[in-house]
Protein backbone atom coordinates (compact mmCIF):
# COMPACT_ATOMS: atom_id res chain seq x y z
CA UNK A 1 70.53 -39.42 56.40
CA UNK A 2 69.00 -41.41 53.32
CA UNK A 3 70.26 -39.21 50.98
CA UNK A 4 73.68 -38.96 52.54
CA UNK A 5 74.06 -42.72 52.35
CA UNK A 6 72.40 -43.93 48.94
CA UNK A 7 74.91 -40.68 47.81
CA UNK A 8 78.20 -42.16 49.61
CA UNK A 9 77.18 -45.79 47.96
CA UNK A 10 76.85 -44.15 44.46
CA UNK A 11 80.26 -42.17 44.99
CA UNK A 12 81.95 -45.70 45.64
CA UNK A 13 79.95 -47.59 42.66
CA UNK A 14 81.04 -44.57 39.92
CA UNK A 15 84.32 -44.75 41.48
CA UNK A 16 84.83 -48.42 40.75
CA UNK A 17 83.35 -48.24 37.25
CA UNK A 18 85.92 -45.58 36.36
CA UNK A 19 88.78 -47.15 37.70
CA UNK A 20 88.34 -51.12 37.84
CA UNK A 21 85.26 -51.57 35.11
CA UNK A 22 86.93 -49.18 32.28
CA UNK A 23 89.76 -51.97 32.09
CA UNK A 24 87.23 -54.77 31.31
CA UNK A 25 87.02 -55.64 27.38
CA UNK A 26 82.84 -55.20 27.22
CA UNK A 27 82.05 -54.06 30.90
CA UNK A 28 84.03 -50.15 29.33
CA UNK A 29 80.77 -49.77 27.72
CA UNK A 30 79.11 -49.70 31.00
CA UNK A 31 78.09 -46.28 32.26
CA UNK A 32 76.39 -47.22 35.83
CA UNK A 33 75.55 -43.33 36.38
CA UNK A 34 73.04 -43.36 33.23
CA UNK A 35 71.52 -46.48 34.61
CA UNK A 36 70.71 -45.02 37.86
CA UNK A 37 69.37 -41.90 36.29
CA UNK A 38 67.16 -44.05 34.21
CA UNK A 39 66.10 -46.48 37.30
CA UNK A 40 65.55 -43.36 39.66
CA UNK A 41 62.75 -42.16 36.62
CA UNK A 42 61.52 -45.45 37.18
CA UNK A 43 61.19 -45.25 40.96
CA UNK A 44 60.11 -41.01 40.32
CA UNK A 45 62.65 -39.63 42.56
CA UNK A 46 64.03 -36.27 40.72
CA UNK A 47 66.46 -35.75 43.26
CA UNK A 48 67.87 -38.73 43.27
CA UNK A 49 68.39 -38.50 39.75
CA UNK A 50 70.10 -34.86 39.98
CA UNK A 51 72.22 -35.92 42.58
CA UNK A 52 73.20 -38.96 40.65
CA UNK A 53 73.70 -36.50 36.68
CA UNK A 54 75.90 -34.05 38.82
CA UNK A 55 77.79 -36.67 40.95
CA UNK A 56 78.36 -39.19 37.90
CA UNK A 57 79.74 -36.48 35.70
CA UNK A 58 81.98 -34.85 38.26
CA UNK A 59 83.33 -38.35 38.95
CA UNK A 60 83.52 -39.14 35.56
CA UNK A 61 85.28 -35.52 34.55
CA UNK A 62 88.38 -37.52 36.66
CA UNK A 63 89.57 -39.91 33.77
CA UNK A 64 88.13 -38.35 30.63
CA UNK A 65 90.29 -37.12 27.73
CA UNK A 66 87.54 -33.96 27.56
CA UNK A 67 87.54 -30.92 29.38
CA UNK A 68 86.42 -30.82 32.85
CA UNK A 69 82.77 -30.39 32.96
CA UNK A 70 82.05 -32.27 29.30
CA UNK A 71 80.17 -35.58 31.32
CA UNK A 72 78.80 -32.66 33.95
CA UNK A 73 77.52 -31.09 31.46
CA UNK A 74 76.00 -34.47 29.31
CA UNK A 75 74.38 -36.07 32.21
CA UNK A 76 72.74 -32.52 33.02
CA UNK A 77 71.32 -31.78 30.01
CA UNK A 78 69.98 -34.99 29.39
CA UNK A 79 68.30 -35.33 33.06
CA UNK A 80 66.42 -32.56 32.39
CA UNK A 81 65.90 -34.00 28.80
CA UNK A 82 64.81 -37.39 30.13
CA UNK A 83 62.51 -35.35 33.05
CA UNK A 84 60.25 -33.88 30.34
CA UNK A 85 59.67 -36.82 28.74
CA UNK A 86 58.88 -39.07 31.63
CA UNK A 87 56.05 -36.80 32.48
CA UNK A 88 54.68 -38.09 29.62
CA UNK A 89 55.54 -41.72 29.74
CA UNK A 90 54.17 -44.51 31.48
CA UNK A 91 57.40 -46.28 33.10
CA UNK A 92 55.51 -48.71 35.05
CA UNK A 93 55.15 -51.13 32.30
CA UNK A 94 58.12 -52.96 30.36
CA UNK A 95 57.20 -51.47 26.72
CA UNK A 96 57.30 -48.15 28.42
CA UNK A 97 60.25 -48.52 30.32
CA UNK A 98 62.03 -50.56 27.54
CA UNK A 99 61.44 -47.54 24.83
CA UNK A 100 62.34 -44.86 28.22
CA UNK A 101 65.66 -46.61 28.64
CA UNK A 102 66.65 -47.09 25.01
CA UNK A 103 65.46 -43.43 24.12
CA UNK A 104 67.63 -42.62 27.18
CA UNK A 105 70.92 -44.36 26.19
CA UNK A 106 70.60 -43.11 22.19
CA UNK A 107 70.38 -39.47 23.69
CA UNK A 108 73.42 -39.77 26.08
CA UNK A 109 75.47 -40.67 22.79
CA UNK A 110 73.74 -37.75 21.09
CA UNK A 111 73.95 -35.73 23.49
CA UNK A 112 77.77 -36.17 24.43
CA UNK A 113 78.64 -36.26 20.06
CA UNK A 114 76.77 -32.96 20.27
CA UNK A 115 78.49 -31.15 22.82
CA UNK A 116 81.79 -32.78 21.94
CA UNK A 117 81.46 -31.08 18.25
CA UNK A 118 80.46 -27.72 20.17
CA UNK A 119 83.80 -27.70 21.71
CA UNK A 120 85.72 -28.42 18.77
CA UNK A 121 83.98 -25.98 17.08
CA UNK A 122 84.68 -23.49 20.08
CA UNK A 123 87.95 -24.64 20.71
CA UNK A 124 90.26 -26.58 17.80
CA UNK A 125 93.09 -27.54 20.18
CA UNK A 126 89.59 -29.95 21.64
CA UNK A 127 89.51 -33.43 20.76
CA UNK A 128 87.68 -34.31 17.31
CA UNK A 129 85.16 -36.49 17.11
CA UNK A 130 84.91 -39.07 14.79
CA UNK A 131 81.55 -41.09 13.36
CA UNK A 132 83.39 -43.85 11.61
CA UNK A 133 82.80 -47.77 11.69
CA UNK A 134 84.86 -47.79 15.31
CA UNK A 135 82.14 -44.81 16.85
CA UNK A 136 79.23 -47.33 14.96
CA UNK A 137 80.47 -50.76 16.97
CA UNK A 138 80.86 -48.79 19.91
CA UNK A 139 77.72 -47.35 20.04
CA UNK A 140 75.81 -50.49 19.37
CA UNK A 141 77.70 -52.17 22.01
CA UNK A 142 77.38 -49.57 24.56
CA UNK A 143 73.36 -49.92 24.00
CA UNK A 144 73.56 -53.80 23.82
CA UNK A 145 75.88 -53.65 27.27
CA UNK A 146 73.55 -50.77 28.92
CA UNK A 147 70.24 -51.95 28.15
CA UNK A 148 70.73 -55.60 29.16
CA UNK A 149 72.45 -54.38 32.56
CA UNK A 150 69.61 -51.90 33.26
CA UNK A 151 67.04 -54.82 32.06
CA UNK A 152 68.45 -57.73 34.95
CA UNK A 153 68.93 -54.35 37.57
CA UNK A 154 65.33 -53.89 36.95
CA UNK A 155 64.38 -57.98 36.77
CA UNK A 156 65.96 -57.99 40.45
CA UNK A 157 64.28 -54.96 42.02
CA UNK A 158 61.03 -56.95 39.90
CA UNK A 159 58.68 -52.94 41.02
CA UNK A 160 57.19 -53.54 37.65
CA UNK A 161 53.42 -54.75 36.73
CA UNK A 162 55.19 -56.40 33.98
CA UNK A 163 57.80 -59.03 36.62
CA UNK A 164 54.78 -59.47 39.10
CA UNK A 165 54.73 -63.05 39.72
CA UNK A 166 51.61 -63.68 38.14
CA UNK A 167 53.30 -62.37 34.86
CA UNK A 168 56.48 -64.03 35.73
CA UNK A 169 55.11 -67.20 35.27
CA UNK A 170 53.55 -66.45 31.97
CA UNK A 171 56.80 -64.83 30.86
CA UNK A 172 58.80 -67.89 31.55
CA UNK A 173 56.17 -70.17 29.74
């Protein structure tokens, strides 16, 4: 019953990012189904996280320009990415989570110009990607917009060592 709910509340909040947040001049940048990839690592709940790559990327299939399957695919690929390396990360601490989540959100834009370029190359009537100066601002602002959303998301759940409140008194000195 858990599952079923968290699931249903997920399908609403990737529903409202893709219709209400995509019209927002910085909040466009947002991509809430990476973030709750990334913060179910953090908790270690793998199918949570599976649930959230396939659900995400079917929702966000709806209002792409790509084929169907393209953010499927992307959030897939880099769950399973992202699961190999966690094993090997300590994500309890803020340096380790910090470098988990930025890692994460530069492979999610490598991930997605990779497989973009696969389907052009596959099929010519596909979109083309571009890396110009407009790809370059947008990628630094999706990271800038991402991380610091992820960063207060984890500041309010505060299931780090690092926000303990021993350590939130020394970070606010």
């Amino acid at each position: 019953m858990k599952y079923i709910f968290v699931f249903f509340i997920l399908f609403f909040v990737f529903l409202f990012q893709i219709f209400f947040l995509n019209n927002l001049p910085f909040l466009k940048y947002l991509n809430l189904a990476l973030i709750f990839i990334l913060l179910f690592f953090q908790k270690e709940e793998f199918f949570f996280g599976l649930g959230t790559a396939i659900l995400g990327g079917l929702i966000m299939d709806f209002n792409s320009l790509f084929f169907r399957g393209f953010f499927s695919l992307n959030l897939i690929l880099l769950f399973f990415i992202l699961y190999f390396l966690a094993k090997r990360m300590d994500l309890k601490h803020l340096s380790g989570l910090l470098f988990f989540s930025l890692l994460g959100f530069i492979l999610y834009q490598i991930t997605s110009l990779s497989i973009s370029y696969l389907f052009f190359f596959l099929n010519p009537k596909a979109p083309r990607p571009l890396v110009n100066s407009f790809y370059w601002s947008d990628f630094f602002c999706f990271l800038i917009v991402n991380l610091s959303f992820f960063l207060i998301l984890c500041f309010i759940y505060g299931q780090f060592k690092f926000f303990s409140k021993g350590n939130r008194r020394r970070l606010l000195l």
